[in-house]
N, C-alpha and C. Protein backbone atom coordinates (compact mmCIF):
# COMPACT_ATOMS: atom_id res chain seq x y z
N UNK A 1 105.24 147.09 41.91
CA UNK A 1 104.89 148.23 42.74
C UNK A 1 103.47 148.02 43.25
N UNK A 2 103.06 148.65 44.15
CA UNK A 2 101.81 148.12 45.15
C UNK A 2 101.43 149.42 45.43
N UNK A 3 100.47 150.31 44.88
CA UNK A 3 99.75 151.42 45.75
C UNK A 3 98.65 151.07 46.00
N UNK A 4 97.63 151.87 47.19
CA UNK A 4 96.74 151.36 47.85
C UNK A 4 96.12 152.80 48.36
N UNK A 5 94.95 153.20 47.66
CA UNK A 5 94.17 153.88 47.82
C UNK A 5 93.90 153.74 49.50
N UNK A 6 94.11 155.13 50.58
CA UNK A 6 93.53 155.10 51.48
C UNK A 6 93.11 155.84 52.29
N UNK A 7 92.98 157.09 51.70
CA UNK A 7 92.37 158.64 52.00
C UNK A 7 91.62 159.43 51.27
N UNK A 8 90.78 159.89 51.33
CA UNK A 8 90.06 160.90 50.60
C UNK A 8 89.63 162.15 51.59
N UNK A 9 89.96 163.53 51.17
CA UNK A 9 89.64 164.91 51.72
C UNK A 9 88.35 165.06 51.10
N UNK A 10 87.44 165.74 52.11
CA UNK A 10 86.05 166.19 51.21
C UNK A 10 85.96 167.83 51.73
N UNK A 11 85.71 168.25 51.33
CA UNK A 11 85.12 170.26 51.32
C UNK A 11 84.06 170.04 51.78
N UNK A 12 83.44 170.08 52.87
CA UNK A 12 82.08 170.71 53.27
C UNK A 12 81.94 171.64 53.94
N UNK A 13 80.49 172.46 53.59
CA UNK A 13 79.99 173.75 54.18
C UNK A 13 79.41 173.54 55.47
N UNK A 14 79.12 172.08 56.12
CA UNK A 14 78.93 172.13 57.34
C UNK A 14 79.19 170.90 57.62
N UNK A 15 80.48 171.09 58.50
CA UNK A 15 81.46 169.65 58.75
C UNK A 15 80.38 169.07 59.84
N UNK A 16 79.74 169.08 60.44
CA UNK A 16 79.50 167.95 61.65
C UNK A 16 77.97 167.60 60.34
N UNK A 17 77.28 168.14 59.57
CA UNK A 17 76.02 167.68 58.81
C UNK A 17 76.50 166.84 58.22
N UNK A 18 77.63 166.75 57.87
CA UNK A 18 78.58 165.76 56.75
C UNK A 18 78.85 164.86 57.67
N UNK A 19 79.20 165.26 58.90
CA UNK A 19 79.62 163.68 59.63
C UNK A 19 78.55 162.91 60.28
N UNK A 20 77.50 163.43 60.26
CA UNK A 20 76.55 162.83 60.47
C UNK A 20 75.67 161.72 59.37
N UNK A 21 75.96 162.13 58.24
CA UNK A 21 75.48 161.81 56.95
C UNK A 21 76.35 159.99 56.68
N UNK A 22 77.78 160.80 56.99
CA UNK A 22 78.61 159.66 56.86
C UNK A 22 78.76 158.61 58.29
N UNK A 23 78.37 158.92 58.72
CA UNK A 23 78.44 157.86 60.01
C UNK A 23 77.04 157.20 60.16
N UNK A 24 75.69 158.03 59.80
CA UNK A 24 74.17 157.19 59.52
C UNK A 24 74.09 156.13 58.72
N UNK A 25 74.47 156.66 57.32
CA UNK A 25 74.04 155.76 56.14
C UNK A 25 75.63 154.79 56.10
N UNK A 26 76.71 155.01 56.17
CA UNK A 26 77.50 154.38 55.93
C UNK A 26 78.28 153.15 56.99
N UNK A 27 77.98 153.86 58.36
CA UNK A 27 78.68 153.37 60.06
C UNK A 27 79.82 153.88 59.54
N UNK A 28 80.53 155.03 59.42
CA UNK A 28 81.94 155.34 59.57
C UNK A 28 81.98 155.49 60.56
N UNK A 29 83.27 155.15 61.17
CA UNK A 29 83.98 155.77 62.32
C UNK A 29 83.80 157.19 62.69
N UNK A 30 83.67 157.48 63.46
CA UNK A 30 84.29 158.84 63.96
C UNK A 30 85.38 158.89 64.88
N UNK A 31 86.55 158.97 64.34
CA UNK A 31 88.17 158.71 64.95
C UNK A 31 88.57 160.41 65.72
N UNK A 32 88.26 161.19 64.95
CA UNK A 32 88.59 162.85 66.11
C UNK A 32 88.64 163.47 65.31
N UNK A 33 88.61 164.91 65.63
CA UNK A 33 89.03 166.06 65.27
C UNK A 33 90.55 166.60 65.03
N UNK A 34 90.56 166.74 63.72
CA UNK A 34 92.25 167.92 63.44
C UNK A 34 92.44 168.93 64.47
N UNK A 35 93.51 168.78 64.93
CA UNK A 35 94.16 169.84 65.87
C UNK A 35 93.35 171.46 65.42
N UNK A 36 93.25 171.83 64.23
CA UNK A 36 93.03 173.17 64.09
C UNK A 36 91.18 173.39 64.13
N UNK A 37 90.91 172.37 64.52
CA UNK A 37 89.11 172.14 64.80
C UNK A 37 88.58 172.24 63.21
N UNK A 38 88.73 172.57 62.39
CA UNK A 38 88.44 172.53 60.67
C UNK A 38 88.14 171.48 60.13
N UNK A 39 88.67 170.62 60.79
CA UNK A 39 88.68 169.02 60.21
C UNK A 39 88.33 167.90 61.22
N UNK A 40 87.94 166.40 60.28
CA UNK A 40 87.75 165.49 61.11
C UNK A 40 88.03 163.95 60.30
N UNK A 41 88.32 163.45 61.10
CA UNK A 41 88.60 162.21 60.37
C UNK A 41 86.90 161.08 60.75
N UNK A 42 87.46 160.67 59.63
CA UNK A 42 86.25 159.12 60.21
C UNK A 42 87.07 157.70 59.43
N UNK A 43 86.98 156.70 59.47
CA UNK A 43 87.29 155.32 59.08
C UNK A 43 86.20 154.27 58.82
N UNK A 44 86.49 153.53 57.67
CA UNK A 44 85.84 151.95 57.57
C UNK A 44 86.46 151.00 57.88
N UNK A 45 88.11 151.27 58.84
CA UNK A 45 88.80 150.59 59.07
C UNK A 45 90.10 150.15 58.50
N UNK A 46 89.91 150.45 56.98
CA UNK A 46 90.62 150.62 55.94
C UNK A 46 91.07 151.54 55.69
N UNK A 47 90.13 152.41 54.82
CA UNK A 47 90.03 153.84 54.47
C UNK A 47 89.86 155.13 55.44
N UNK A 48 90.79 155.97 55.26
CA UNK A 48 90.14 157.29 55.90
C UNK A 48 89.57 158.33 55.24
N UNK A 49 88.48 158.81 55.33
CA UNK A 49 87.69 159.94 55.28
C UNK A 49 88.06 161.15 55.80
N UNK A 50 88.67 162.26 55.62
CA UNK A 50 88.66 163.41 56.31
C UNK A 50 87.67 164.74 55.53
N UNK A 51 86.85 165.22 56.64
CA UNK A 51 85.79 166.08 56.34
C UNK A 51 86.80 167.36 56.82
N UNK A 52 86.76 168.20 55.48
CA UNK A 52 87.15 169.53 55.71
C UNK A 52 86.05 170.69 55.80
N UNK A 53 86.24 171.87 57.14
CA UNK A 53 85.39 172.69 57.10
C UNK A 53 86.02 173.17 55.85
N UNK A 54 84.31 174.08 54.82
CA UNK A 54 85.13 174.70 54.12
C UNK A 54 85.02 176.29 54.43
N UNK A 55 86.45 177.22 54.18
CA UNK A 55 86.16 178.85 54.42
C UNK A 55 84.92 179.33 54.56
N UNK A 56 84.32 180.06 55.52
CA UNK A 56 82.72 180.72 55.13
C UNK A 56 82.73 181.70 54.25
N UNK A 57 83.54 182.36 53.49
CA UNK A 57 84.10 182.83 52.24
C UNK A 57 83.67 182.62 51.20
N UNK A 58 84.06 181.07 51.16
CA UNK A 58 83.94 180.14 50.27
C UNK A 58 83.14 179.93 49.48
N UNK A 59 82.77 180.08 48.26
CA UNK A 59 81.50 179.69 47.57
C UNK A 59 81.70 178.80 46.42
N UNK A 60 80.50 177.32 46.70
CA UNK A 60 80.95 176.85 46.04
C UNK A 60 79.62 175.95 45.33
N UNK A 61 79.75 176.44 43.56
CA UNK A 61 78.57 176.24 43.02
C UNK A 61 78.18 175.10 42.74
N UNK A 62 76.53 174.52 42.59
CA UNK A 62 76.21 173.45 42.71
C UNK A 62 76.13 173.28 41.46
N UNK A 63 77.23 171.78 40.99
CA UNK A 63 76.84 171.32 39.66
C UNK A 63 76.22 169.85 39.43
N UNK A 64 75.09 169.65 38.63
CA UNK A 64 74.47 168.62 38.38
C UNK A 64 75.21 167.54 38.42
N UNK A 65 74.78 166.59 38.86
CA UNK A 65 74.83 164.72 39.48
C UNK A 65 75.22 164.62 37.78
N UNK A 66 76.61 163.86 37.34
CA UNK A 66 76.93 163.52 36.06
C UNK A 66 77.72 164.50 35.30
N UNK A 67 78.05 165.83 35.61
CA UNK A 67 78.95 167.00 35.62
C UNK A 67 79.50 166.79 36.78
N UNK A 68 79.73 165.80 37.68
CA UNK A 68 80.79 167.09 38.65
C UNK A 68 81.95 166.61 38.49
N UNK A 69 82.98 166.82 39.20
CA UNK A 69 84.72 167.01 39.11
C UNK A 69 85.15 165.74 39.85
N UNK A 70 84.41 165.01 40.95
CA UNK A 70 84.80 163.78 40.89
C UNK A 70 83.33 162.97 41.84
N UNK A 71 83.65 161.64 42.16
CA UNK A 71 82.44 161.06 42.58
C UNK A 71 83.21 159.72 43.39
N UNK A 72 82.65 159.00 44.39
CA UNK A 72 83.24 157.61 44.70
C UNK A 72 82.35 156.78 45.00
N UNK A 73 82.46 155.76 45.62
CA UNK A 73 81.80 154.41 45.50
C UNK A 73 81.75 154.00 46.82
N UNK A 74 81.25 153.37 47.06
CA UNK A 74 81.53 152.23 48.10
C UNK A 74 80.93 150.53 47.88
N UNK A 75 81.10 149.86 48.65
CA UNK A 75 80.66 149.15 48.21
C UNK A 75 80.02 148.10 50.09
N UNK A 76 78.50 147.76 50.30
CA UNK A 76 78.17 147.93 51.28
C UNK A 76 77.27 146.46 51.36
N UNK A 77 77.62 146.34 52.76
CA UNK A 77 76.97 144.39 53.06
C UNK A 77 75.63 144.71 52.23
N UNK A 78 74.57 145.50 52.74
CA UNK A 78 72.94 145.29 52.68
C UNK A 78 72.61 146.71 51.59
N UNK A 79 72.63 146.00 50.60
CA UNK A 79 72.05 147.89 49.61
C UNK A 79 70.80 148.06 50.13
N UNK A 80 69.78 147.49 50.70
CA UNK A 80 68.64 147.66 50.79
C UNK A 80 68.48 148.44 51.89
N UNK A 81 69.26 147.74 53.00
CA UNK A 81 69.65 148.52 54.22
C UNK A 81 69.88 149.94 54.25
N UNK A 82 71.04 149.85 53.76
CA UNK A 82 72.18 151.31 53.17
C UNK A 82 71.06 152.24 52.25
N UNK A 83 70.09 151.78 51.60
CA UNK A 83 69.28 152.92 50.99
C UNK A 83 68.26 153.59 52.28
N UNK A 84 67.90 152.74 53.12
CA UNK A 84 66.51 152.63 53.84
C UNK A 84 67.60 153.93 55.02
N UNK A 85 68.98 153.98 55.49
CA UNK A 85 69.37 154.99 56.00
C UNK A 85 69.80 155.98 55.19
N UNK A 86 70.21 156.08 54.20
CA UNK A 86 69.96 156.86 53.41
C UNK A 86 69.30 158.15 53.40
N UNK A 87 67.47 157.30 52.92
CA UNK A 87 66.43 158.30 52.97
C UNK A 87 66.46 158.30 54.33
N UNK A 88 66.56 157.45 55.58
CA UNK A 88 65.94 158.71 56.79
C UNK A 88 66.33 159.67 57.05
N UNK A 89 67.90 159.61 56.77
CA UNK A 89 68.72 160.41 57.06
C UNK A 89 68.54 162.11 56.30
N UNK A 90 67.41 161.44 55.40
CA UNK A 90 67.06 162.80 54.15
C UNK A 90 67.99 163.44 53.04
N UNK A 91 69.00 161.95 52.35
CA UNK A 91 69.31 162.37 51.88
C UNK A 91 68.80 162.08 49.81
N UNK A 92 69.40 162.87 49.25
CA UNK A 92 68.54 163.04 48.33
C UNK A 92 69.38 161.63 47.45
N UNK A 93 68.31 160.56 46.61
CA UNK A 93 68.89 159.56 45.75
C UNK A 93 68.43 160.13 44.23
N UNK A 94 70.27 160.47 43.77
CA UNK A 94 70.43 160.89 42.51
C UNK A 94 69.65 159.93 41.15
N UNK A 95 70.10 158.53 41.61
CA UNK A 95 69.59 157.73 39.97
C UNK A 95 69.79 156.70 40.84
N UNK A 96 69.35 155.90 40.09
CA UNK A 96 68.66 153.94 40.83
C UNK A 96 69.37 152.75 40.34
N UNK A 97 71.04 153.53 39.77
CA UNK A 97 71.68 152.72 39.21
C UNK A 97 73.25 153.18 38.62
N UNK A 98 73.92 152.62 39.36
CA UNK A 98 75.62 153.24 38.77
C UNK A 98 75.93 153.13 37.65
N UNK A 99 75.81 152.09 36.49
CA UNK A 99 75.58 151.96 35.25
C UNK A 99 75.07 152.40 34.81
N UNK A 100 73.95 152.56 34.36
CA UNK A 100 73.06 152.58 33.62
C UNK A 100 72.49 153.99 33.92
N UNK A 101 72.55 154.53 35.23
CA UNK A 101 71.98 155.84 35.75
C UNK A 101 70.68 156.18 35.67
N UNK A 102 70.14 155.10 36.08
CA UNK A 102 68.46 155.55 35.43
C UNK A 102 67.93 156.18 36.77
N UNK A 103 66.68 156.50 36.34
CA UNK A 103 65.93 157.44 37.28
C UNK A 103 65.07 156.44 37.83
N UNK A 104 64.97 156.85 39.36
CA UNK A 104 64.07 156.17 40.30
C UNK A 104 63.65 156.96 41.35
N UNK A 105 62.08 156.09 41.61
CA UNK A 105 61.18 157.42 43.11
C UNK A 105 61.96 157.16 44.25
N UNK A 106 61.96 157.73 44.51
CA UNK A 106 62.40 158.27 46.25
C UNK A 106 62.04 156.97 47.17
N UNK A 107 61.20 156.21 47.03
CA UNK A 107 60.29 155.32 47.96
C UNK A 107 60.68 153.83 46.97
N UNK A 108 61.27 154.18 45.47
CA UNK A 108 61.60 152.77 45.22
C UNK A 108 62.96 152.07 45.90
N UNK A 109 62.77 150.82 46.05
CA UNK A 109 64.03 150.01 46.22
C UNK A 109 64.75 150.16 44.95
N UNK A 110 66.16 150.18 44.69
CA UNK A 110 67.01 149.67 43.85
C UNK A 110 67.08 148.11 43.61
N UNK A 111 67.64 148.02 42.59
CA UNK A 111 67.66 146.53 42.07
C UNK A 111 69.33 146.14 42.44
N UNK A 112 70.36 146.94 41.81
CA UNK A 112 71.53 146.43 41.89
C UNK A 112 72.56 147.68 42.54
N UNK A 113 71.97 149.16 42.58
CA UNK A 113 72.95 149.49 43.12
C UNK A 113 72.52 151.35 43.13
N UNK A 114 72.83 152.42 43.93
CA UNK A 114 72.33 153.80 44.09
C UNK A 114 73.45 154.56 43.36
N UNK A 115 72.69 156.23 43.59
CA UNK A 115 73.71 157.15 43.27
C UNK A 115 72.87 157.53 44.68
N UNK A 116 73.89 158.53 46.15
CA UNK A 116 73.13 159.19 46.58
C UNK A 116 74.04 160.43 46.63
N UNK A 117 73.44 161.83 47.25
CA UNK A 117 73.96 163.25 47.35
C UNK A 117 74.19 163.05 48.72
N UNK A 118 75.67 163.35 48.93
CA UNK A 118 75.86 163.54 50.29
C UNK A 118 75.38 165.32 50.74
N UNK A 119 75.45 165.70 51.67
CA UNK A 119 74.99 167.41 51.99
C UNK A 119 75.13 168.08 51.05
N UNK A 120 76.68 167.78 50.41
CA UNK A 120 77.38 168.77 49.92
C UNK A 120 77.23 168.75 48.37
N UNK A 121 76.52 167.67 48.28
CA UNK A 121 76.12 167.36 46.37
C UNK A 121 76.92 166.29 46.08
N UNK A 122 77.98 166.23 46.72
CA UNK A 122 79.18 165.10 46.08
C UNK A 122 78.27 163.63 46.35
N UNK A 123 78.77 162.92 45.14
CA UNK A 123 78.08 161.90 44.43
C UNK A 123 78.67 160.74 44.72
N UNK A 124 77.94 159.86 45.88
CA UNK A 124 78.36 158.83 46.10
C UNK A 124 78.07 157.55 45.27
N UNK A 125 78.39 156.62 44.60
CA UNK A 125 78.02 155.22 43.77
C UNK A 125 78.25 154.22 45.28
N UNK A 126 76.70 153.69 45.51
CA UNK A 126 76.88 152.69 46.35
C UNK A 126 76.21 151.08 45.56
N UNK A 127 76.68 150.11 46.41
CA UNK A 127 76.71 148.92 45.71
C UNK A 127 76.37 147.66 46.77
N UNK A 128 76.34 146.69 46.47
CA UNK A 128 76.49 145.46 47.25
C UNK A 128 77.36 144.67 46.45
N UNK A 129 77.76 144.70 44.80
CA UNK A 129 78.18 143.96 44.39
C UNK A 129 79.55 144.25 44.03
N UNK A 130 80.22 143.16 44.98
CA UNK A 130 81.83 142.97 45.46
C UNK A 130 82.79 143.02 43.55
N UNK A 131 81.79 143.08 42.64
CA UNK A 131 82.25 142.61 41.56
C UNK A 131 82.37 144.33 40.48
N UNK A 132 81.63 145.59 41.77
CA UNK A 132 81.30 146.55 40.68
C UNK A 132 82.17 147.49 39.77
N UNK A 133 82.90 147.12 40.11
CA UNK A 133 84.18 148.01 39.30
C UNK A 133 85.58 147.01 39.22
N UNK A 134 85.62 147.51 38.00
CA UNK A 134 86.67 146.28 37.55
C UNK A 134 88.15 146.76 37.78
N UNK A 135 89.05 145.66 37.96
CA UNK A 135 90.18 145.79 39.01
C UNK A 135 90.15 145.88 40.33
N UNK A 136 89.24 145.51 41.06
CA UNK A 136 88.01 145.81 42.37
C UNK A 136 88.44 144.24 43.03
N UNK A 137 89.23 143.98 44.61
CA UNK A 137 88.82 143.17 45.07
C UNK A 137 88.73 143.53 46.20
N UNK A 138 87.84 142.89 47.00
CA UNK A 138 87.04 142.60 48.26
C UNK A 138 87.77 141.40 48.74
């Protein structure tokens, strides 16, 4: 049997800040808008991304980097690069390391790999190394 991870839905409180976030630091695609304007897709070519508006209703509480309910990865040509849009983009870098999770300044380079906060808090693990998670091929 053969499954193949190739979608992920995200909840955000402000869908175009989120698509901006993800198309700076990452180059996603921006492929269109869901018929009901709520949503949007983006691509790495592979994978799709869909950014959901969430209800203005909606409230939804912020839990600490290492508590939350889920987190993903990527894995990216230039980490050095990918951090340096990152911060312009203003976004906040959780820890200076997917392993190990250690703490690092704002202005340091990483050595092997980030945590960053996308808008919405959700916890991205970025990488350069094609090797970072096991069962993982590139």
């Amino acid at each position: 049997m053969s499954t193949r991870l190739r979608h992920l839905a995200i909840r955000c409180r402000d869908m175009e800040k989120a698509k901006s976030f993800y198309e700076t630091a990452f180059g996603f695609a921006f492929i269109g808008y869901r018929p009901s304007g709520l949503g949007l897709d983006l691509s790495d070519g592979t994978n799709n991304i869909t950014l959901l508006q969430q209800p203005a209703d909606m409230q939804r509480p912020y839990i600490e980097e290492g508590d939350e309910y889920i987190h993903f990865g990527v894995i990216v040509d230039d980490l050095h690069a990918c951090w340096n849009r990152c911060r312009e983009w203003g976004a906040e870098i959780s820890k200076g390391d997917v392993k190990d999770r250690t703490e690092i300044a704002q202005e340091d380079l990483p050595e092997r790999s980030f945590k960053v906060l996308d808008p919405d808090g959700n916890v991205i693990d970025v990488t350069a190394n094609t090797e970072e998670w096991r069962g993982v091929t590139v």
